[in-house]
Protein backbone atom coordinates (compact mmCIF):
# COMPACT_ATOMS: atom_id res chain seq x y z
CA UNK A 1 -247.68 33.62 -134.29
CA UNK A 2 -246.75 29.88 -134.72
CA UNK A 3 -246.59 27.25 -131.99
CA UNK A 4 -243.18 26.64 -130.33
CA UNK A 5 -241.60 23.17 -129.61
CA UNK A 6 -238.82 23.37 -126.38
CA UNK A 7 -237.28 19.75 -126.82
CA UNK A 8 -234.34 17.78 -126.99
CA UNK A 9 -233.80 15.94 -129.89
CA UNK A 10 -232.96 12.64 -128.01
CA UNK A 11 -236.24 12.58 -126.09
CA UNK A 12 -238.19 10.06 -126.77
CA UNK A 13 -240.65 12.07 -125.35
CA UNK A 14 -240.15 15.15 -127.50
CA UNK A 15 -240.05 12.94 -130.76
CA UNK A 16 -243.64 11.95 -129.99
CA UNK A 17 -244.52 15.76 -130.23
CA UNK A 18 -242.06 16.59 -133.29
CA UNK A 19 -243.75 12.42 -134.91
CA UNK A 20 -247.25 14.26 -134.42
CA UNK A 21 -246.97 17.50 -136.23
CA UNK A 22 -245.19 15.57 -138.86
CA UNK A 23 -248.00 13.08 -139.55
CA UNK A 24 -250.33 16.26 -139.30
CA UNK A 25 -247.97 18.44 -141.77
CA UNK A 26 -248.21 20.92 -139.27
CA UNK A 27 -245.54 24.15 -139.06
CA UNK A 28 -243.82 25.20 -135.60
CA UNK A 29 -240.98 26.50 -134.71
CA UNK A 30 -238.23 24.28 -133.17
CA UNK A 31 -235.97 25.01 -130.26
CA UNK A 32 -233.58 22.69 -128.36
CA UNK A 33 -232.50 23.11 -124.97
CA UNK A 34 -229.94 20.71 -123.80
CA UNK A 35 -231.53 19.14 -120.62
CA UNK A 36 -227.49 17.95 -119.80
CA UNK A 37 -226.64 21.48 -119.45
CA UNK A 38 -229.28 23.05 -117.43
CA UNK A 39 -231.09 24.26 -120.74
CA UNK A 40 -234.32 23.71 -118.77
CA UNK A 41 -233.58 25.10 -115.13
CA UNK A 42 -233.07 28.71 -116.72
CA UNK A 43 -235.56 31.19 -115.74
CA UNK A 44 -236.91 32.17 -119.05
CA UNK A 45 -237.88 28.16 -119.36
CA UNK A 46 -238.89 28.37 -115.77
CA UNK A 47 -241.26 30.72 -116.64
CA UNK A 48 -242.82 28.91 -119.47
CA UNK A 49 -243.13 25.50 -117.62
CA UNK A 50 -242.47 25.70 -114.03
CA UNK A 51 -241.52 22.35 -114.23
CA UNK A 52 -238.15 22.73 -116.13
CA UNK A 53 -239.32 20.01 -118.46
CA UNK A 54 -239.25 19.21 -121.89
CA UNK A 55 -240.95 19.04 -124.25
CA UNK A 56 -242.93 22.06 -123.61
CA UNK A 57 -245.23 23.66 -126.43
CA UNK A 58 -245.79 27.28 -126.27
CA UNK A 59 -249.50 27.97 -128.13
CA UNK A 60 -249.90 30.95 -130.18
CA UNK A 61 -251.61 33.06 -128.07
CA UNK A 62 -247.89 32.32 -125.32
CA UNK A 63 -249.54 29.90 -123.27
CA UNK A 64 -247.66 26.68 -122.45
CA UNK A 65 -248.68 23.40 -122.27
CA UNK A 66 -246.17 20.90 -120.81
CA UNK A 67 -246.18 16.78 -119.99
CA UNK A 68 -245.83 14.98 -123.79
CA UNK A 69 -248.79 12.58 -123.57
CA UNK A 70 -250.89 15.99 -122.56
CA UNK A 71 -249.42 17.28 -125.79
CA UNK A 72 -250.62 14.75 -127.68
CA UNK A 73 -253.72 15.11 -127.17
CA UNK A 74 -253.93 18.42 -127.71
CA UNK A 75 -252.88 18.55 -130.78
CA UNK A 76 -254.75 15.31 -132.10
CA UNK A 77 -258.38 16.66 -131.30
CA UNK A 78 -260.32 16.75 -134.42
CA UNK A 79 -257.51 14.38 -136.16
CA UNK A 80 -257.79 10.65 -137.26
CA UNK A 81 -255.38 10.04 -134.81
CA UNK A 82 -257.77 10.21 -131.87
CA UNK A 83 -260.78 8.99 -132.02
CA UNK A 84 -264.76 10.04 -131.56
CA UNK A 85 -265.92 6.95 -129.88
CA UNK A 86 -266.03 7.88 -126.20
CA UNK A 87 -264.52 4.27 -125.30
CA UNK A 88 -262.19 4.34 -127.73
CA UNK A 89 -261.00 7.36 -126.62
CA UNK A 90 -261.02 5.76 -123.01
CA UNK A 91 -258.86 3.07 -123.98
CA UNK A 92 -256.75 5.63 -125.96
CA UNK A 93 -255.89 7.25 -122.56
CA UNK A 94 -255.63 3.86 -121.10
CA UNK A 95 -252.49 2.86 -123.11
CA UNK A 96 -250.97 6.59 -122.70
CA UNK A 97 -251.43 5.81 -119.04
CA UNK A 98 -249.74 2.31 -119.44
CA UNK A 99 -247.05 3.82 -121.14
CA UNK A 100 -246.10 6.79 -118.34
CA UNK A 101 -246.49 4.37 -115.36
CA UNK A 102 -245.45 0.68 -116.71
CA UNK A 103 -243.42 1.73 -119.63
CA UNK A 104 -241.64 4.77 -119.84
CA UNK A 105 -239.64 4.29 -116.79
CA UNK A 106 -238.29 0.87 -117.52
CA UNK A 107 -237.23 1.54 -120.77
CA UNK A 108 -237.06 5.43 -121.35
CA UNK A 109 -235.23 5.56 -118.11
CA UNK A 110 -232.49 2.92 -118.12
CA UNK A 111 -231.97 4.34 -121.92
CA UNK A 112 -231.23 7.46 -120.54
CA UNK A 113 -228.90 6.17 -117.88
CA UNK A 114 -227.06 4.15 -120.64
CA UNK A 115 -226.71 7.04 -123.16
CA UNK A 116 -226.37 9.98 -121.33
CA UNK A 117 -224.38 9.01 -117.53
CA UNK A 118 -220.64 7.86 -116.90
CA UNK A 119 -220.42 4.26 -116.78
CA UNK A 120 -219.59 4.63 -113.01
CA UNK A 121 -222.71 6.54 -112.07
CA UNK A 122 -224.06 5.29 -109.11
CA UNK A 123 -227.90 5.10 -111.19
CA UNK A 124 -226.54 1.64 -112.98
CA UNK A 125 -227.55 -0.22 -109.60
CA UNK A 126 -230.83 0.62 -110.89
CA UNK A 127 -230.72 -1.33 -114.52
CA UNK A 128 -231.33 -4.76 -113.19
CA UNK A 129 -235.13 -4.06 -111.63
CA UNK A 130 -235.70 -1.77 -114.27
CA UNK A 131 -235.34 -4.14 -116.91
CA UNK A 132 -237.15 -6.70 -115.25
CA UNK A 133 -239.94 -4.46 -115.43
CA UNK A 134 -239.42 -3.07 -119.11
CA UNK A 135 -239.33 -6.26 -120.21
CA UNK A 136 -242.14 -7.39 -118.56
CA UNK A 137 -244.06 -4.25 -120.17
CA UNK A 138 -242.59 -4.97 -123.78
CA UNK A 139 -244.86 -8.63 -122.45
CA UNK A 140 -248.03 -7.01 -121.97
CA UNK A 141 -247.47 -5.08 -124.98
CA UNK A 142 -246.42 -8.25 -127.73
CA UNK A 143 -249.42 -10.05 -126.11
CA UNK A 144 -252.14 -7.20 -126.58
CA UNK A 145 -250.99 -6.60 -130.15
CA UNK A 146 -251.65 -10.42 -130.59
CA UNK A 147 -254.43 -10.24 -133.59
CA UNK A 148 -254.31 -6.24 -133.48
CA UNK A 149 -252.90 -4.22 -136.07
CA UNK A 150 -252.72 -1.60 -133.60
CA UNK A 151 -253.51 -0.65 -129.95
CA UNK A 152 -257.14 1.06 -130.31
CA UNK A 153 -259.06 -0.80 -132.71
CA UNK A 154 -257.75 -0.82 -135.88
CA UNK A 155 -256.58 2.45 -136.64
CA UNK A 156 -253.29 4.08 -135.93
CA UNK A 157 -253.36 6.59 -132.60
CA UNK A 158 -251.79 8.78 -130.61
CA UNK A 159 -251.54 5.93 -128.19
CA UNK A 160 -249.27 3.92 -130.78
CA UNK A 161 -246.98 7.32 -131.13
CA UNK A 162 -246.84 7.50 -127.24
CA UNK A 163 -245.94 3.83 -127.44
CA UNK A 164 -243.38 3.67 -129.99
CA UNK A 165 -241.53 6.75 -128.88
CA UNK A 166 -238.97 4.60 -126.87
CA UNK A 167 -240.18 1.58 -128.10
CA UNK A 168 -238.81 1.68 -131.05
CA UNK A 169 -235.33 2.49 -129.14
CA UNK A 170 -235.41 0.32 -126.61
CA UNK A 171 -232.27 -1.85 -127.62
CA UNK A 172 -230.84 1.05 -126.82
CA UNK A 173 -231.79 0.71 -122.83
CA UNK A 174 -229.99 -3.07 -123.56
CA UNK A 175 -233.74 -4.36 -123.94
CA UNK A 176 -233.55 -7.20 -126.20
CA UNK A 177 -236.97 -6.85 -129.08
CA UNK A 178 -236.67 -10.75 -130.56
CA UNK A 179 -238.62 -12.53 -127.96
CA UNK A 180 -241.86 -9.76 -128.72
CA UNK A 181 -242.71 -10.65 -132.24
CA UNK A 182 -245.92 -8.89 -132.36
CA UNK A 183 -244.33 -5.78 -131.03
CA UNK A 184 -241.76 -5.99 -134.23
CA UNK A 185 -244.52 -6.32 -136.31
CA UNK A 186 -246.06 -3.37 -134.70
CA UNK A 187 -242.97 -0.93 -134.98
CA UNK A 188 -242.83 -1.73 -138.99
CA UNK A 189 -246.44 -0.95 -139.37
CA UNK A 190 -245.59 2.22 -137.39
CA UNK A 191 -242.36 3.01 -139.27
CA UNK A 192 -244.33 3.22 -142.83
CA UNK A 193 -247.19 6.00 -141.86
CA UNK A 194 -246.85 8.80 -144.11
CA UNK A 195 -244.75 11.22 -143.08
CA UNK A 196 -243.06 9.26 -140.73
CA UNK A 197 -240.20 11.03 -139.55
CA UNK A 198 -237.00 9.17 -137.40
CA UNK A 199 -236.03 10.10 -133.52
CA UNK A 200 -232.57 11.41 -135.32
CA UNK A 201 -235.00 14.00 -137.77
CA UNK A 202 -233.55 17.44 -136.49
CA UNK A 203 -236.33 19.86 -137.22
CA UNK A 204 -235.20 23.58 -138.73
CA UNK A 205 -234.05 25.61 -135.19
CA UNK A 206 -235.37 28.97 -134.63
């Protein structure tokens, strides 16, 4: 039985999963549920992640695993991608923490509220603080990649795919990149992995 991907091809948070098994050239089977629609608040999905979140991976043997950054690592055990060293693995976790708490919800969230809700949606009040504090995250990140090729020593990890997930979109929340040169530099470096695969890539449904 192969693994199953529940996502939403928008999701920043579902392209790190779908970025990840295309670095690893790994096969699963693909199905979107449209979180706009109640996709995820069924109670087949309900079943499967209690949660009604996405992206949710269901493992061969039918057990789930849910929450993206959980996924991650997961699947990245025994890869390149995350390391042996028990600090670097530490500070691996440390930036996937970062991004969750200081990152994603300045600039995942005010993306979301952007693309996805009516321009009079009551949410918008929220977009000023918000991107005060995304851009004060994009900060910390341009000034940690200062010297660094990437964010865990020198090799490319699941903590730059956790990072670059909405990163890489963040214009999109009205988050201006120019002023975060080393970040740039970083989401170029990131772009030319083999394999690399886009936030548009639709995988094959099933």
């Amino acid at each position: 039985m192969m693994q199953t991907l529940y996502d939403y091809l928008d999701s920043g948070n579902g392209y790190k999963i779908r970025l990840l098994l295309a670095l690893l050239e790994r096969p699963y089977r693909w199905i979107e549920l449209d979180i706009l629609s109640g996709g995820t608040r069924t109670a087949a999905f309900l079943a499967k992640n209690p949660n009604g979140r996405i992206p949710t991976l269901e493992l061969d043997d039918g057990t789930c695993l849910a929450e993206s950054d959980a996924i991650l690592w997961y699947l990245a055990e025994g890869t390149a991608l995350l390391p042996d060293a028990r600090f670097a693995r530490a500070q691996v976790l440390q930036w996937m923490f970062f991004e969750q708490y200081s990152h994603e919800p300045y600039v995942a969230t005010p993306r979301f509220i952007l693309k996805h809700l009516p321009g009079d949606s009551p949410r918008r009040a929220e977009l000023p603080q918000r991107l005060t504090q995304g851009r004060a995250a994009l900060a910390v990140m341009d000034t940690h990649l200062c010297g660094r090729r990437y964010f865990v020593g020198e090799s490319y990890t699941i903590a730059d795919i956790a990072l670059y997930a909405y990163t890489h979109v963040a214009e999109e929340a009205q988050l201006e990149l120019s002023a975060f040169a080393n970040v740039r530099a970083w989401l170029a470096r990131v772009a030319a992995q083999p394999h690399h695969i886009p936030i548009s890539y639709r995988p094959p449904a099933s």
